[in-house]
Protein backbone atom coordinates (compact mmCIF):
# COMPACT_ATOMS: atom_id res chain seq x y z
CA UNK A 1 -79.14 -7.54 -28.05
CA UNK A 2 -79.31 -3.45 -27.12
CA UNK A 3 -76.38 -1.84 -27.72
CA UNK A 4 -76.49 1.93 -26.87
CA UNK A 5 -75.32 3.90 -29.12
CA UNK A 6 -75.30 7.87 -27.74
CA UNK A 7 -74.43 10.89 -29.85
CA UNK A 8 -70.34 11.54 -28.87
CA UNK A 9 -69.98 14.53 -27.63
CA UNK A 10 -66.83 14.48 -26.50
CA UNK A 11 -65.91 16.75 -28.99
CA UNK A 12 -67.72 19.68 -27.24
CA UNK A 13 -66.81 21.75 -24.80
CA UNK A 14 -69.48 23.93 -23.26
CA UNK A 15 -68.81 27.74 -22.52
CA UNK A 16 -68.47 28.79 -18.69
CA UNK A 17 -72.48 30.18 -18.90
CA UNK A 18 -74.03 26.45 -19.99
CA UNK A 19 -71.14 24.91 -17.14
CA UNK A 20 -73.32 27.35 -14.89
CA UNK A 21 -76.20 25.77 -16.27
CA UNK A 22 -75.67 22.81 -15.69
CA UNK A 23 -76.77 22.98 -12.19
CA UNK A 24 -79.94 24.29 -12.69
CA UNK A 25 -81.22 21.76 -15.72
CA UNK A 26 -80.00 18.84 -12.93
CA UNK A 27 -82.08 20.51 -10.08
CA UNK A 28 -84.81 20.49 -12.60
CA UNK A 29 -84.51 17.19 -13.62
CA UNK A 30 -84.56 15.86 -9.85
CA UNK A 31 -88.03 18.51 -9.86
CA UNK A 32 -89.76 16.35 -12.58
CA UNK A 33 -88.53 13.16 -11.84
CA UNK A 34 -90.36 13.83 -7.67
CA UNK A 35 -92.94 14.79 -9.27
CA UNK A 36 -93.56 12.05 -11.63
CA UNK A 37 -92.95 9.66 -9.15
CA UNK A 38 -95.37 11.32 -6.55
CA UNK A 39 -98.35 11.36 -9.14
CA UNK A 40 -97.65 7.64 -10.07
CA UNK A 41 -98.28 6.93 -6.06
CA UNK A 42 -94.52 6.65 -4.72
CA UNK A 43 -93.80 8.22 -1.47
CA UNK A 44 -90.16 9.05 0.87
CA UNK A 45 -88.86 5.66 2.20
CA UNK A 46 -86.00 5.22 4.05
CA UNK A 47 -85.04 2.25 1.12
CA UNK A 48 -86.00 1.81 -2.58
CA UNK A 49 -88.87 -0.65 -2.72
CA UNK A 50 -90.64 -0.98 -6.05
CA UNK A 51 -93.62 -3.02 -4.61
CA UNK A 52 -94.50 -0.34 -1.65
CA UNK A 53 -93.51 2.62 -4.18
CA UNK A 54 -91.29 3.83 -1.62
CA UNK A 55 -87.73 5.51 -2.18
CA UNK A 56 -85.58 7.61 -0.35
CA UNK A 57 -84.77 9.85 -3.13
CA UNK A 58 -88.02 12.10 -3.05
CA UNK A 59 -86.76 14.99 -1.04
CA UNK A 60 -85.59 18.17 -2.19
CA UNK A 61 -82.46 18.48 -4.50
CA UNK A 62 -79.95 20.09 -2.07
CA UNK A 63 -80.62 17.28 0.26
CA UNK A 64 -79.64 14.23 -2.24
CA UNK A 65 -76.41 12.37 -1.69
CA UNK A 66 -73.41 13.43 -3.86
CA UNK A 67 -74.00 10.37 -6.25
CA UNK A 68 -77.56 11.18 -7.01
CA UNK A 69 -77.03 14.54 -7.62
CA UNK A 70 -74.13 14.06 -10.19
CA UNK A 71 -76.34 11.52 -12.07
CA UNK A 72 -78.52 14.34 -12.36
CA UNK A 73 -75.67 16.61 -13.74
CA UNK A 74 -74.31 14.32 -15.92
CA UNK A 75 -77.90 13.71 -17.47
CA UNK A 76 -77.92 17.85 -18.05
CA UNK A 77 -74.65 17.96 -18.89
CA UNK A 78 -74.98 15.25 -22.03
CA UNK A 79 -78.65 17.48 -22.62
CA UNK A 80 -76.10 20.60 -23.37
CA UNK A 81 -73.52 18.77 -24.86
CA UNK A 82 -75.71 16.70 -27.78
CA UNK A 83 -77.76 20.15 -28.54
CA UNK A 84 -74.42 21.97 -29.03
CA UNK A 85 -73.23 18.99 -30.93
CA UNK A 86 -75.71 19.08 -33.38
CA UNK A 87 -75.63 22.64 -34.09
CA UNK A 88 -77.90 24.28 -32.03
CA UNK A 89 -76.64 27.69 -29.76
CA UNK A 90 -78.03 28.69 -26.45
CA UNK A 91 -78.47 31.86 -25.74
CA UNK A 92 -79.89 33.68 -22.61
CA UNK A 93 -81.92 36.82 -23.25
């Protein structure tokens, strides 16, 4: 049986500027993930079917319920967290 086994970072906590980041990794996320699903056929559906490739997720980021867009974050968020964890440093130039 699986049993997931994720870096802990709860050790780490990120500087204001990667908090502030945060945001725009998630938006970007939400970017690829559309896109992905658009060039494997799926289209905007008011409901999530698999077989008709429909889902009501594929509009733009800002217009997402709450819920999706904090799965989003906490996907980025975890992203920051593990590469600070292991010893990386993020800089903006």
């Amino acid at each position: 049986m699986y049993k997931p086994e994720p870096l802990d970072t709860s050790h780490v906590q990120l500087p204001p500027a990667l908090l502030e980041l945060t945001e725009q990794i998630a938006r970007n996320v939400h970017e690829n993930w559309s896109a992905a699903r658009l060039a494997e056929g799926w289209t905007y559906g008011t409901v999530r079917d698999d077989e008709k490739k429909t889902t009501p997720c594929l509009i733009p980021y800002d217009e997402l319920p709450e819920s999706e867009r904090e799965y989003d974050r906490i996907t980025a968020m975890q992203t920051l967290k593990m590469i600070v964890a292991l010893g990386y440093t993020i800089e903006k130039k």
